[in-house]
Protein backbone atom coordinates (compact mmCIF):
# COMPACT_ATOMS: atom_id res chain seq x y z
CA UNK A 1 125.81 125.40 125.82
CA UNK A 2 125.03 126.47 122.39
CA UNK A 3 121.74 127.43 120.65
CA UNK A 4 121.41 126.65 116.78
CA UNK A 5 118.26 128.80 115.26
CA UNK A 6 117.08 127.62 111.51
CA UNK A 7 114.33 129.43 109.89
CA UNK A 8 112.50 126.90 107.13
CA UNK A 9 110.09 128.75 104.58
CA UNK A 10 107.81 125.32 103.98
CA UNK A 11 107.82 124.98 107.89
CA UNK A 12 106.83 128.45 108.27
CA UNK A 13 103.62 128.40 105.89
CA UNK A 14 102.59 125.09 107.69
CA UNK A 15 102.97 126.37 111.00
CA UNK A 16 101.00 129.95 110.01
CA UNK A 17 98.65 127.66 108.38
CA UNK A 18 98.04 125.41 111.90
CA UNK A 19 98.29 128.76 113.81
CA UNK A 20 95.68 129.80 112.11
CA UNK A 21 93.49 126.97 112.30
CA UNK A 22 93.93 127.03 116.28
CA UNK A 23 93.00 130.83 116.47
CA UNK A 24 90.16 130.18 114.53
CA UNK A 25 88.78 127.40 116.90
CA UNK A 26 89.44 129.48 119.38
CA UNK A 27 87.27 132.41 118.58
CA UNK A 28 84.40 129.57 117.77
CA UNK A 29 85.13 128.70 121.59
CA UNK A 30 84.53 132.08 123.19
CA UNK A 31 81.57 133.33 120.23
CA UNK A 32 79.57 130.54 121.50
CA UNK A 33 80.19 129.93 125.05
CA UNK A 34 82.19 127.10 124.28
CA UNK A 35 85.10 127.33 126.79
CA UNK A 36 87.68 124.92 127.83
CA UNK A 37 89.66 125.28 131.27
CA UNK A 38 92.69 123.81 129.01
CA UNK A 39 92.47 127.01 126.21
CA UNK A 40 92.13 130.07 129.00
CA UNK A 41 95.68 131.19 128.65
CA UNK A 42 95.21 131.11 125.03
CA UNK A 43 91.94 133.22 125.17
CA UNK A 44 93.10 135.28 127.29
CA UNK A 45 96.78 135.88 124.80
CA UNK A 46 94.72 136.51 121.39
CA UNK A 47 91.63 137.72 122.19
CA UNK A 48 89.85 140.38 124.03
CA UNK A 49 86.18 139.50 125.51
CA UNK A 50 84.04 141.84 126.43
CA UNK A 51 80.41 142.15 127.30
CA UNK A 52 78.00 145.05 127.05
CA UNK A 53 74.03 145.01 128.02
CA UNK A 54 73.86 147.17 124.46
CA UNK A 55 75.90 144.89 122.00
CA UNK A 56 76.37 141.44 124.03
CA UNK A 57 79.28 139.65 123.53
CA UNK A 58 82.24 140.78 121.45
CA UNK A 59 85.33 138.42 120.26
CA UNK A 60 88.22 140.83 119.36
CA UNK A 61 91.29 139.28 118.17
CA UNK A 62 94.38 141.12 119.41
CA UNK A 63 96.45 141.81 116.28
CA UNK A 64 99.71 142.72 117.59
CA UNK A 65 100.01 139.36 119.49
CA UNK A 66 99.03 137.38 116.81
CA UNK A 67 101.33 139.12 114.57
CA UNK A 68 104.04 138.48 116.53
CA UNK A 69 103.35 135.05 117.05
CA UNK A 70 103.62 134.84 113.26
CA UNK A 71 106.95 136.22 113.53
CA UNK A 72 108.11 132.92 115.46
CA UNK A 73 106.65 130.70 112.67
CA UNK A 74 109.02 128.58 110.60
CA UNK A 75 111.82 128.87 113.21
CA UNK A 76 113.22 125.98 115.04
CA UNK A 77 116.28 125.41 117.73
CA UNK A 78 118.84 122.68 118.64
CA UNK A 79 120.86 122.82 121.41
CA UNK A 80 124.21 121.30 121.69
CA UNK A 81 127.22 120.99 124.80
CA UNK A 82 129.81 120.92 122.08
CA UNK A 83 130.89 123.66 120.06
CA UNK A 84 130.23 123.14 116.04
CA UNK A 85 128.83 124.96 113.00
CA UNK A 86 125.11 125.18 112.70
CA UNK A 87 125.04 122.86 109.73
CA UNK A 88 127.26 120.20 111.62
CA UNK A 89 124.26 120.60 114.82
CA UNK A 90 121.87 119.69 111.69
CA UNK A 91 123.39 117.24 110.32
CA UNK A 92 123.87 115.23 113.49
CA UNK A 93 120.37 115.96 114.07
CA UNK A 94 119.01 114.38 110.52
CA UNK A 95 121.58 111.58 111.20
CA UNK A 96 119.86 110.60 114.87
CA UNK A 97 116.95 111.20 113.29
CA UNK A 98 117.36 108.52 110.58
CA UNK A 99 117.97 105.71 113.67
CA UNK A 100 114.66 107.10 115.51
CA UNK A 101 112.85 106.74 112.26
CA UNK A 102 114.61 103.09 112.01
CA UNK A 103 113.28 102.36 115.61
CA UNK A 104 110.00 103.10 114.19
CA UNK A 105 110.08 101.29 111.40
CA UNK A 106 111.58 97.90 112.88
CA UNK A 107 108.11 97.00 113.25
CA UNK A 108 108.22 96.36 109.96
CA UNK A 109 111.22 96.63 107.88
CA UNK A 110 113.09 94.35 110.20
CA UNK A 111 109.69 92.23 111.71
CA UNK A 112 109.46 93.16 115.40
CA UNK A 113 105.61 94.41 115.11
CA UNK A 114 105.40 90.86 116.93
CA UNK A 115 107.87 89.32 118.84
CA UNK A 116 106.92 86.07 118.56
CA UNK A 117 109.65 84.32 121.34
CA UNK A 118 109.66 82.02 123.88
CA UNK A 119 112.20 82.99 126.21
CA UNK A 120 113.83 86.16 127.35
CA UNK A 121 117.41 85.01 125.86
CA UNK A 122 115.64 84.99 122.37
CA UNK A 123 114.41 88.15 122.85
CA UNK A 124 117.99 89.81 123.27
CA UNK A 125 118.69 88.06 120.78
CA UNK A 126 116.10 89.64 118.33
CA UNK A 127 116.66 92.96 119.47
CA UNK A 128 120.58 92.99 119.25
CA UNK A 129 119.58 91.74 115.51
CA UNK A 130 117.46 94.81 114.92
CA UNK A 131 119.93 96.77 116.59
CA UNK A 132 122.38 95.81 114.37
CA UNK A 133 120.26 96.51 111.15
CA UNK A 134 119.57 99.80 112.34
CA UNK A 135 123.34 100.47 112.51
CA UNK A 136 123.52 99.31 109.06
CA UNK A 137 120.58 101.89 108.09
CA UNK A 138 122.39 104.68 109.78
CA UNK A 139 126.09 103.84 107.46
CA UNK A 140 123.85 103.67 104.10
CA UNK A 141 122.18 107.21 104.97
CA UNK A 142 126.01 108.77 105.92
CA UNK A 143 127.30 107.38 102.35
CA UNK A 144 124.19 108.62 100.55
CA UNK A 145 124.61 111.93 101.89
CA UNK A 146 128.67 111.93 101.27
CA UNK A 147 127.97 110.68 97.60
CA UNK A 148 124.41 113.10 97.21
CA UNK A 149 121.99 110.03 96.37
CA UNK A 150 119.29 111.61 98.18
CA UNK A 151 119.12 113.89 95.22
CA UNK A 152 118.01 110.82 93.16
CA UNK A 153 116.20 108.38 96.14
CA UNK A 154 114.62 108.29 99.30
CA UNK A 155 116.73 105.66 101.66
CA UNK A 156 114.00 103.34 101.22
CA UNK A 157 113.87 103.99 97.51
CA UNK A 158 117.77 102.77 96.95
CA UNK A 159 116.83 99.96 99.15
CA UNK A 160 114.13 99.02 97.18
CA UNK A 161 115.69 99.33 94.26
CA UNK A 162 118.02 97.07 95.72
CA UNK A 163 115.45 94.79 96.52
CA UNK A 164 115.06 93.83 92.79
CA UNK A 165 118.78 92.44 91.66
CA UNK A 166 117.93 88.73 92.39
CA UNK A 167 119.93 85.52 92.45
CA UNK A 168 118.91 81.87 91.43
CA UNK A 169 120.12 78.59 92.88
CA UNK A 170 119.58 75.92 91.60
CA UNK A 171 121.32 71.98 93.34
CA UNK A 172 124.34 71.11 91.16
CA UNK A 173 124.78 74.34 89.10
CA UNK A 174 126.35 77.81 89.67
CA UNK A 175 124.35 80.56 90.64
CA UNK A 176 122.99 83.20 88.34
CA UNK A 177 122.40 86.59 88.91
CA UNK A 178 119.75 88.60 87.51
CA UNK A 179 121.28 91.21 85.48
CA UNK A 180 121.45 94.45 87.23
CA UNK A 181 120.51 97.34 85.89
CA UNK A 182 122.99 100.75 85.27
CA UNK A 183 121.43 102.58 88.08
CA UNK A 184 121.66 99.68 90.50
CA UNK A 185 125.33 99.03 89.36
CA UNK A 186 126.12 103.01 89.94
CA UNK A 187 124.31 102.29 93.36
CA UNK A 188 126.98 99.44 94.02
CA UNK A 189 129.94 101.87 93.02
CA UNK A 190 128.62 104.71 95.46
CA UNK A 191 129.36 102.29 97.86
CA UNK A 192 132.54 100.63 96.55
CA UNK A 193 130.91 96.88 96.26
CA UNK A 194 131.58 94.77 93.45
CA UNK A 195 128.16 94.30 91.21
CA UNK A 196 127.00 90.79 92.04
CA UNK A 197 127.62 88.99 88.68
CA UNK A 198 126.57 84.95 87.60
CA UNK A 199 129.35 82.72 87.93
């Protein structure tokens, strides 16, 4: 097996930020009697409790943990049974996590919020469907990272953007194409299709 570590500066201010947050509902817990079953191994980590018949009840947050906990902030692991560079681990990872992100979004990008069938044979056959847009999703995200258009869109930006070239029929005459634009032609060349053009 073999263990990736990536450190991420904007993950690591977000999870200080929520660590924080967490200690500090903490102490709220113990200052006013407040405790949950679920949080004793986390009162008992951070903080020190004692009681005196002088001064009461005293919260005292143990520094040293918490400081090391920090320490662990903004760091993150993947694990892989192959052997590869850590930016080949991550980029598999950010691929897979393009098609879980798909699965999420079939519900409404590709209209399976509701399923709306009758039988269990159209059902397959709306899920292969899906499945097979989702496969689609995953080759426009590889060529947007091989030809770096994710420094100019989001993948659902390009698509959208996409979205807008348009085509009129009408019976008896050719069909016309709305002109497209020079960023949606360079879009088409990134992924070596011919620009849609009136006939």
């Amino acid at each position: 097996m073999y263990l990736h570590l990536y450190f991420n500066n904007d993950r690591h201010a977000e999870d200080v930020r929520v660590l924080d947050k967490r200690l500090g509902e903490l102490y709220h817990e113990l200052q006013t009697r407040q405790h949950l079953e679920a949080h004793a191994k986390d009162y008992a980590k951070f903080f020190e409790v004692k009681t005196t018949p002088k001064r009461g009840r005293q919260v005292t947050p143990k520094d040293e943990t918490i400081k090391q906990a920090k320490q662990f902030c903004g760091y993150w692991a993947l694990l892989t049974h192959e052997k590869m560079t850590a930016s080949q681990a991550l980029h598999i990872y950010r691929s897979k996590d393009i098609i879980e992100k798909g699965f999420g979004n079939i519900k409404d990008r590709l209209n399976g919020r509701r399923l709306l069938v009758s039988s269990e044979k159209s059902l397959n056959g709306k899920i292969f469907v899906q499945f097979i847009g989702l496969i689609l999703v995953a080759g426009v995200n590889q060529v947007m990272h091989s030809k770096q258009l994710y420094r100019q869109y989001s993948l659902q930006q390009l698509l959208d953007r996409l979205d807008e070239v348009e085509q009129f029929t009408a019976p008896g005459r050719a069909p016309k194409v709305r002109e497209v634009q020079a960023d949606q032609a360079g879009i088409y060349d990134s992924f070596d299709i011919i620009n849609p053009v009136s006939l």
